[in-house]
C-alpha atoms as a PDB file:
ATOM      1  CA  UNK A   1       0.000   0.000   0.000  1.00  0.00           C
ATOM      2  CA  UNK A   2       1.269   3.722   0.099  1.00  0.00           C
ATOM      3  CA  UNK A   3      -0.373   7.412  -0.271  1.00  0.00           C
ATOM      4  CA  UNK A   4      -2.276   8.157  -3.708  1.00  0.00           C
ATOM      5  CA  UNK A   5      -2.635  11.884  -2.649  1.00  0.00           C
ATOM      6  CA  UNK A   6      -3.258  14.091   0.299  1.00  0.00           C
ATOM      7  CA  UNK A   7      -5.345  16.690   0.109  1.00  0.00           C
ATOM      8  CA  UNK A   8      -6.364  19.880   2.208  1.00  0.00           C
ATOM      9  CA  UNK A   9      -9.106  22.722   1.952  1.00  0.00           C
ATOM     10  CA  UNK A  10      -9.549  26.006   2.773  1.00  0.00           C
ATOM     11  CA  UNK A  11     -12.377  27.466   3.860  1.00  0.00           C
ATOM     12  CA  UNK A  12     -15.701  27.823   1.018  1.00  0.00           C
ATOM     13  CA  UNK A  13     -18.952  28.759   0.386  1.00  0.00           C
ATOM     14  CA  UNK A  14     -21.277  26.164  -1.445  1.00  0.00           C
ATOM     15  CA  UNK A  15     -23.281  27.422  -3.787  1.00  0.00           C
ATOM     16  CA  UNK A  16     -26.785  28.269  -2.295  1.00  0.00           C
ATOM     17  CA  UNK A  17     -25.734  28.793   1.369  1.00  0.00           C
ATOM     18  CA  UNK A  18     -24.749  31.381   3.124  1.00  0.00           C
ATOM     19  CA  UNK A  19     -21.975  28.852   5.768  1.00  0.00           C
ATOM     20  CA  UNK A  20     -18.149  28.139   4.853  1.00  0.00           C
ATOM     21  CA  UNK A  21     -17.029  24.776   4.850  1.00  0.00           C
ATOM     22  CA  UNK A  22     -13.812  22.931   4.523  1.00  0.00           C
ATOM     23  CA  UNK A  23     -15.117  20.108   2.510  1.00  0.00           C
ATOM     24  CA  UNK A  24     -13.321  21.249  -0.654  1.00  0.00           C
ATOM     25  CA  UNK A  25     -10.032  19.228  -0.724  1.00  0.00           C
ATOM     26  CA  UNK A  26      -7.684  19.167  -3.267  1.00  0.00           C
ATOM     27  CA  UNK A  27      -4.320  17.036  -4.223  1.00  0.00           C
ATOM     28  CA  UNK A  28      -1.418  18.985  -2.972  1.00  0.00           C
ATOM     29  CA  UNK A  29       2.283  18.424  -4.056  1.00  0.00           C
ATOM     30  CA  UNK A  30       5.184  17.692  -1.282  1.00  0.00           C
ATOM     31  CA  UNK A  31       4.574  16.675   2.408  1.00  0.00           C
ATOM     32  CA  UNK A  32       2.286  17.864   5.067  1.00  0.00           C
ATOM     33  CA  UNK A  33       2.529  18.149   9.068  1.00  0.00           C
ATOM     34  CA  UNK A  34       0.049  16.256  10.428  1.00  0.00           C
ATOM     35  CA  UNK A  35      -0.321  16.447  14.177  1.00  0.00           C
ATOM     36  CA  UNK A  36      -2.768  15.307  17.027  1.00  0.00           C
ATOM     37  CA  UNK A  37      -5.619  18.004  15.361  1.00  0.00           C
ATOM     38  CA  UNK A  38      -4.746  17.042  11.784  1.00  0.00           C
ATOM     39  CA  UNK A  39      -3.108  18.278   9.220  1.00  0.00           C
ATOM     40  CA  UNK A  40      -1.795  21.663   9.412  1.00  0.00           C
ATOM     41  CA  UNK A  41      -3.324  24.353   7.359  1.00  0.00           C
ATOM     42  CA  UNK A  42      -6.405  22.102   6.649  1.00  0.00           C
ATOM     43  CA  UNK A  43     -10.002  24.332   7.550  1.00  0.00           C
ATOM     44  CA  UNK A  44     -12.318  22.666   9.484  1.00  0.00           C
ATOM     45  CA  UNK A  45     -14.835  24.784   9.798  1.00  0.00           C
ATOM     46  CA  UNK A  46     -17.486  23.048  12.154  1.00  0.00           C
ATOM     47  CA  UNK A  47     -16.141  22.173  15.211  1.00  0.00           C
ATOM     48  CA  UNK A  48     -18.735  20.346  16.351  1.00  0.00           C
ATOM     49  CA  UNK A  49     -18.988  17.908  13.876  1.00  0.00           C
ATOM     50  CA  UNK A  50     -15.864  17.861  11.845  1.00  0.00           C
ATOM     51  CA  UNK A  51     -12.412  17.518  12.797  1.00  0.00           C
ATOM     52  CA  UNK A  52     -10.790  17.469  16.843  1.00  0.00           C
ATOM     53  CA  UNK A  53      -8.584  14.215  17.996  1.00  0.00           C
ATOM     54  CA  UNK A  54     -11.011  11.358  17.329  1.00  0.00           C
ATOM     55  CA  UNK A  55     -11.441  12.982  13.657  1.00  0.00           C
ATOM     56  CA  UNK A  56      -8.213  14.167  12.839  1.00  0.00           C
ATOM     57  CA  UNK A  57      -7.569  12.897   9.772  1.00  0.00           C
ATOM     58  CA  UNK A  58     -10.231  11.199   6.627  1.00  0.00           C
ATOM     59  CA  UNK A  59      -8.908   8.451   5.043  1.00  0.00           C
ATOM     60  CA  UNK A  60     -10.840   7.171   1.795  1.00  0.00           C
ATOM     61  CA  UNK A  61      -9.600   4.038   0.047  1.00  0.00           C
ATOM     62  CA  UNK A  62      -8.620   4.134  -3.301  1.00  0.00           C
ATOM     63  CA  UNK A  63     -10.986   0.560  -4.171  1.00  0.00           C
ATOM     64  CA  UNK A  64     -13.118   2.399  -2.447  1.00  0.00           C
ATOM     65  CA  UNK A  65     -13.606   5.489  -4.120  1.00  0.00           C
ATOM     66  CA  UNK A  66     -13.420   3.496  -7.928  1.00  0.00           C
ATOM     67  CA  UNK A  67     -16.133   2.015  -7.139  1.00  0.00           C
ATOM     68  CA  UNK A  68     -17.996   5.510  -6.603  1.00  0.00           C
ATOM     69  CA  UNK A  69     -16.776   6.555  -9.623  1.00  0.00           C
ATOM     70  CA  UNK A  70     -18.239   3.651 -11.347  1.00  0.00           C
ATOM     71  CA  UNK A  71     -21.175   3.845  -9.634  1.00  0.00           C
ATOM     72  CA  UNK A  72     -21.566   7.715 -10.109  1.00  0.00           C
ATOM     73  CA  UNK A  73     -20.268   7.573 -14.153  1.00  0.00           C
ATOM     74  CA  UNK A  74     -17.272   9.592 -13.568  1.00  0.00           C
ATOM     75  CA  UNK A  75     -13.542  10.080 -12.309  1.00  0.00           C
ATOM     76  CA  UNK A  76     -13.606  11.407  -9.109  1.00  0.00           C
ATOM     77  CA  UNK A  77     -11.007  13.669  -8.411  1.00  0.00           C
ATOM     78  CA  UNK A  78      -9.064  13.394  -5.040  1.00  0.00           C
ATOM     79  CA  UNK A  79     -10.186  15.134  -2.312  1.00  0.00           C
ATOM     80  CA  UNK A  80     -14.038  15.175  -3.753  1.00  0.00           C
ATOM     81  CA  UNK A  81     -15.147  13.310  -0.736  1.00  0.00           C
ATOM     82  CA  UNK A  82     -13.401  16.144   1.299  1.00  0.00           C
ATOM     83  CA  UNK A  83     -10.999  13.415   2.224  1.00  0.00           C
ATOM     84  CA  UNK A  84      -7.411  14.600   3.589  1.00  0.00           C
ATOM     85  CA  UNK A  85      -5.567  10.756   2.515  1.00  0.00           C
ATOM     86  CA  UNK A  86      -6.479   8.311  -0.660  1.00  0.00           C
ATOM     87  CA  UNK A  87      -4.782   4.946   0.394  1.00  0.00           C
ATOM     88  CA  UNK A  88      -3.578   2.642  -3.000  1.00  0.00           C
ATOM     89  CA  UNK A  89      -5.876  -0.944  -2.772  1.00  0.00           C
ATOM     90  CA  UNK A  90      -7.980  -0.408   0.444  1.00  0.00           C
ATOM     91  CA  UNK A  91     -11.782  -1.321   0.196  1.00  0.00           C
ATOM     92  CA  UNK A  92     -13.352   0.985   3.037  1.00  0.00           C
ATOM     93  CA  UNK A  93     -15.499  -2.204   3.459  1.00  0.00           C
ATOM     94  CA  UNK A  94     -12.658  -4.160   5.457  1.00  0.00           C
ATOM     95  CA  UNK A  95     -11.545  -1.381   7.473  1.00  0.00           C
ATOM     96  CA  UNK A  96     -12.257  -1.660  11.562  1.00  0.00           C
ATOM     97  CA  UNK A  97     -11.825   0.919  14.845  1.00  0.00           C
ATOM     98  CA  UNK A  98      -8.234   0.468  16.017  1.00  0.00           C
ATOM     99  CA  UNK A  99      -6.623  -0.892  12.628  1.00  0.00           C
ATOM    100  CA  UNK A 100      -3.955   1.261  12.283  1.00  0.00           C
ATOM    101  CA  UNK A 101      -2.198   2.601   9.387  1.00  0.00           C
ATOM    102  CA  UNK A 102       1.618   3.556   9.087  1.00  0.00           C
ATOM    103  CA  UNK A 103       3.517   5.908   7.246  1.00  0.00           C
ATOM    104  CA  UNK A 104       7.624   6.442   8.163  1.00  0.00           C
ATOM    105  CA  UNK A 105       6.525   8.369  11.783  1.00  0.00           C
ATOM    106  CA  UNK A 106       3.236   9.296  11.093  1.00  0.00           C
ATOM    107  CA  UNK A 107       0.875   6.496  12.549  1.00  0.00           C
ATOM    108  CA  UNK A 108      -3.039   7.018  12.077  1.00  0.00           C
ATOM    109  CA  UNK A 109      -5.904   4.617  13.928  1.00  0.00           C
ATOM    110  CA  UNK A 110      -9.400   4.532  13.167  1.00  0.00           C
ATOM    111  CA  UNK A 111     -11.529   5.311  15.352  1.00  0.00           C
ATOM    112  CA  UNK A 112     -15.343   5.605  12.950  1.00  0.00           C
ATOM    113  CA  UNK A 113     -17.207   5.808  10.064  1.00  0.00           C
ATOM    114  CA  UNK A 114     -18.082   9.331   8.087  1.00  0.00           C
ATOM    115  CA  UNK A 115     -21.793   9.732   8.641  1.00  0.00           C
ATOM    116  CA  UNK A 116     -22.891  11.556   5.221  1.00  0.00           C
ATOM    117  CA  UNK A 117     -24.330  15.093   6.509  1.00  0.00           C
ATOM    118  CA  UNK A 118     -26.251  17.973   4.667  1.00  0.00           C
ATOM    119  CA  UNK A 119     -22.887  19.443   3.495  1.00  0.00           C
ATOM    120  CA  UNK A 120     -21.567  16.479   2.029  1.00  0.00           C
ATOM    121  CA  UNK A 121     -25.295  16.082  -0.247  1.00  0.00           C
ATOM    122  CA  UNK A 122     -24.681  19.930  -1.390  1.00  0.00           C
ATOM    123  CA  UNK A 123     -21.299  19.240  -2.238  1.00  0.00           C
ATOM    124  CA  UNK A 124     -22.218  16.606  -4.430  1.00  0.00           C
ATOM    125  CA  UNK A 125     -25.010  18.405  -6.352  1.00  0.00           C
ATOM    126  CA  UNK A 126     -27.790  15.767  -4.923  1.00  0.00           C
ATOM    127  CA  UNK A 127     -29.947  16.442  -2.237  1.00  0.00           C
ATOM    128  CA  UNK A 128     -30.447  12.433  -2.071  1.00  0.00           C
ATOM    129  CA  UNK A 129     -26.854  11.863  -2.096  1.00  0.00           C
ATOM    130  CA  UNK A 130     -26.688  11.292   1.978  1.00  0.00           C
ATOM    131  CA  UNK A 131     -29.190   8.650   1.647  1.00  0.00           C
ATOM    132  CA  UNK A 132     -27.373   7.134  -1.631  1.00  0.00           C
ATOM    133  CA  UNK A 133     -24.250   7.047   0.407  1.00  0.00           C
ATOM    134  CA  UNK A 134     -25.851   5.390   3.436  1.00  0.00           C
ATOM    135  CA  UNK A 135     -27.366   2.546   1.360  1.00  0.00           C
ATOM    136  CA  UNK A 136     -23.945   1.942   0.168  1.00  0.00           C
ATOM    137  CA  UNK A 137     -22.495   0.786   2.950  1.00  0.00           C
ATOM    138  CA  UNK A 138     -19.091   1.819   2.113  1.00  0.00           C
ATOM    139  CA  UNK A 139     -18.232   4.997   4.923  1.00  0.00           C
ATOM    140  CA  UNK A 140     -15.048   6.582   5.065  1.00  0.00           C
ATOM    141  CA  UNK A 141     -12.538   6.021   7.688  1.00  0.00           C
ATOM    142  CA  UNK A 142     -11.999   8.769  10.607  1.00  0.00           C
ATOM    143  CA  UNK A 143      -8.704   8.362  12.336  1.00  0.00           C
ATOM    144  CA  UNK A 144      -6.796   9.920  15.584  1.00  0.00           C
ATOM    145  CA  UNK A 145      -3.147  10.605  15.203  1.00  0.00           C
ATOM    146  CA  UNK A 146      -1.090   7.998  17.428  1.00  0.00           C
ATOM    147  CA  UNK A 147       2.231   9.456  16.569  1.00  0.00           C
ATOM    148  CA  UNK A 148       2.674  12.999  14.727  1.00  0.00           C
ATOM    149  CA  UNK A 149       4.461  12.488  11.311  1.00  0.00           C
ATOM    150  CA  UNK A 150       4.373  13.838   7.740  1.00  0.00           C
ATOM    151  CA  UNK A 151       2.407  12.783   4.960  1.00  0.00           C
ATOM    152  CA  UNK A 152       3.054  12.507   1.155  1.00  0.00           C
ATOM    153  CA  UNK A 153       2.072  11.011  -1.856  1.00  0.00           C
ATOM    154  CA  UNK A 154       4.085   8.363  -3.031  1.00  0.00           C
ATOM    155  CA  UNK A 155       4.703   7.053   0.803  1.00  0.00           C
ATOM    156  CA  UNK A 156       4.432   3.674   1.439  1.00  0.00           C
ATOM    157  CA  UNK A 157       1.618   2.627   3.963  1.00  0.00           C
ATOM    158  CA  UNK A 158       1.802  -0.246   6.468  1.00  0.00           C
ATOM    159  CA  UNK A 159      -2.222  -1.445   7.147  1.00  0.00           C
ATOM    160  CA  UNK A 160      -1.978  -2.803  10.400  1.00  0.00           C
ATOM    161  CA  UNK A 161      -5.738  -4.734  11.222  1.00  0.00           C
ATOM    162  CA  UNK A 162      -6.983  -4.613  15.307  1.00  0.00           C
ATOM    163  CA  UNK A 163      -6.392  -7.617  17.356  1.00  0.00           C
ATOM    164  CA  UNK A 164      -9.555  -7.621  19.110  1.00  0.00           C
ATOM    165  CA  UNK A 165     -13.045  -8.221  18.420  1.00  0.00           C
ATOM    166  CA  UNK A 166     -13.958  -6.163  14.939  1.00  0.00           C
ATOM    167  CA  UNK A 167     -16.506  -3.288  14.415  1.00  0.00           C
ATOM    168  CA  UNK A 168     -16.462  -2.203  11.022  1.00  0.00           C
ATOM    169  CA  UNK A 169     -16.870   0.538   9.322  1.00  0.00           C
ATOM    170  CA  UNK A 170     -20.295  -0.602   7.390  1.00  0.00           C
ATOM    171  CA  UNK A 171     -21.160  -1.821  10.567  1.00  0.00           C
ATOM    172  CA  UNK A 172     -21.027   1.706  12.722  1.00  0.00           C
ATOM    173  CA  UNK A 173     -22.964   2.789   9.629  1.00  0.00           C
ATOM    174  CA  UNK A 174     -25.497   0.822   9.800  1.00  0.00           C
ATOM    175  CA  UNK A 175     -25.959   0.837  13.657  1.00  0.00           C
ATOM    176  CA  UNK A 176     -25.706   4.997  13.527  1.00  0.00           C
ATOM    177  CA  UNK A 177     -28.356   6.305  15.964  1.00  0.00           C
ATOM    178  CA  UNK A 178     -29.314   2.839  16.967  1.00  0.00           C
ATOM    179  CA  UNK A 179     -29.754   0.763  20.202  1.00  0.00           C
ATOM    180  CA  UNK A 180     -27.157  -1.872  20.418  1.00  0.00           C
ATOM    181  CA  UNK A 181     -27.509  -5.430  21.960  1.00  0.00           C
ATOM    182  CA  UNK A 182     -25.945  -5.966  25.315  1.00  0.00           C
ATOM    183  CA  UNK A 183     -23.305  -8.058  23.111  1.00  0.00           C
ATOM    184  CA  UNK A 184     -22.320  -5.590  20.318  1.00  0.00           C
ATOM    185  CA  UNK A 185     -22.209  -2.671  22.919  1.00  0.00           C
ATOM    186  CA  UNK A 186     -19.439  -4.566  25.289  1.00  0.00           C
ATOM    187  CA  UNK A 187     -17.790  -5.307  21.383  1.00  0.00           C
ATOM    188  CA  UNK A 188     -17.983  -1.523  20.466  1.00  0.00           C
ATOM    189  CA  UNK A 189     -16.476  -0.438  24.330  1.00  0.00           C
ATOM    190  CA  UNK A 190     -13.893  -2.785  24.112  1.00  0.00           C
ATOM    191  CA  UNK A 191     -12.673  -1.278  20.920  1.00  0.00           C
ATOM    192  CA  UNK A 192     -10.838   2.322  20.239  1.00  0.00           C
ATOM    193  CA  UNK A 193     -13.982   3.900  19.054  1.00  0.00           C
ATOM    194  CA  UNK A 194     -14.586   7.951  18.961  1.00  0.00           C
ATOM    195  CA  UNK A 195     -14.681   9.443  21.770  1.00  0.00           C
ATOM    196  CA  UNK A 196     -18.512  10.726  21.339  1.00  0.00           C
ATOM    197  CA  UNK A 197     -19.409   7.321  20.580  1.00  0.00           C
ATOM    198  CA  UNK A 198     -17.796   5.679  23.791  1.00  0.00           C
ATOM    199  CA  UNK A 199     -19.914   8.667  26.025  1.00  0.00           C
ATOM    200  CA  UNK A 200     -22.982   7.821  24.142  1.00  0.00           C
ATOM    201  CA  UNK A 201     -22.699   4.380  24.967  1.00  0.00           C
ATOM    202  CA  UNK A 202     -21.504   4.981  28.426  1.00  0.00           C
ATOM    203  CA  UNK A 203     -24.487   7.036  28.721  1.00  0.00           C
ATOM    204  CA  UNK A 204     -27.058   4.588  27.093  1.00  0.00           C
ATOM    205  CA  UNK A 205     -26.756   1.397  28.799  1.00  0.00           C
END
């Protein structure tokens, strides 16, 4: 595996509204900083839902994002998603909290799913596009930063899978605003999950 592209925003309007966001990513050349908030000069604009230590850095799959292209009739570009890494040959499907992935220093571990918001729907021209995404089952991958490092295309990437029980990305998609079962809920504790996540569990017994 290794980096297809990394990609950072700065802050934009969409078309229609009168909010900035820092979904627009593109490619950029050379190597970033990316530390325990994410990568350095990359807007995050919401605070409450996007970015902070359990969200530090997106990570989209490049199997992952062919298929959307496929699925949608055209290339999509890097950083369309809003996604700050493209990883070569990883299927977003097979991805679970606390796999880790490692780059020279830099080491990144997931911690949940993207949940497709309002934004993301305007961004892509559909208003349907959140549900679309949804039914597809195939989120992308939210990370915290376990070790500060640098980031570049053309690094190679070492995919390093959780040893304990497995919550998947699909899965925490699927079970988004749910009730749990007594079983999956000790499974989702016992992993690395976001933050939020753990309180809401903590909180929901």
């Amino acid at each position: 595996m290794k980096i297809l592209a990394v990609c950072i925003g700065a802050a934009e309007k969409l078309p229609g509204k009168s909010y900035r966001t820092g979904i627009y990513k593109h490619a950029v050349g050379g190597a970033v900083m990316i530390d325990a908030e994410g990568i350095i000069g990359d807007a995050i604009c919401n605070g409450e839902h996007h970015g902070g230590p359990d969200q530090a850095v997106y990570v989209e799959g490049s199997l992952t994002l062919d298929w959307w292209s496929n699925e949608l009739g055209r290339r999509l570009e890097y950083g369309t998603f809003g996604e700050n890494i493209v990883i070569e040959g990883l299927d977003n499907r097979e991805v679970a909290v606390g796999d880790r992935f490692i780059a020279d220093d830099l080491v990144l571990e997931v911690t949940s799913a993207r949940i497709p918001c309002a934004t993301f729907a305007a961004k892509m021209g559909d208003p349907k596009f959140a549900k679309r995404y949804m039914q597809a089952g195939r989120p992308g991958i939210y990370c915290r930063v376990i070790k500060n490092g640098t980031a570049a295309a053309g690094m190679p990437v070492t995919y390093s899978p959780y040893a304990g029980a497995k919550v998947t990305m699909p899965e925490l998609m699927a079970t988004f605003g749910r009730r749990l079962s007594p079983e999956d809920r000790v499974r989702y504790l016992s992993a690395p999950i976001h933050y939020k996540l753990r309180a809401l569990l903590d909180d929901n017994p």
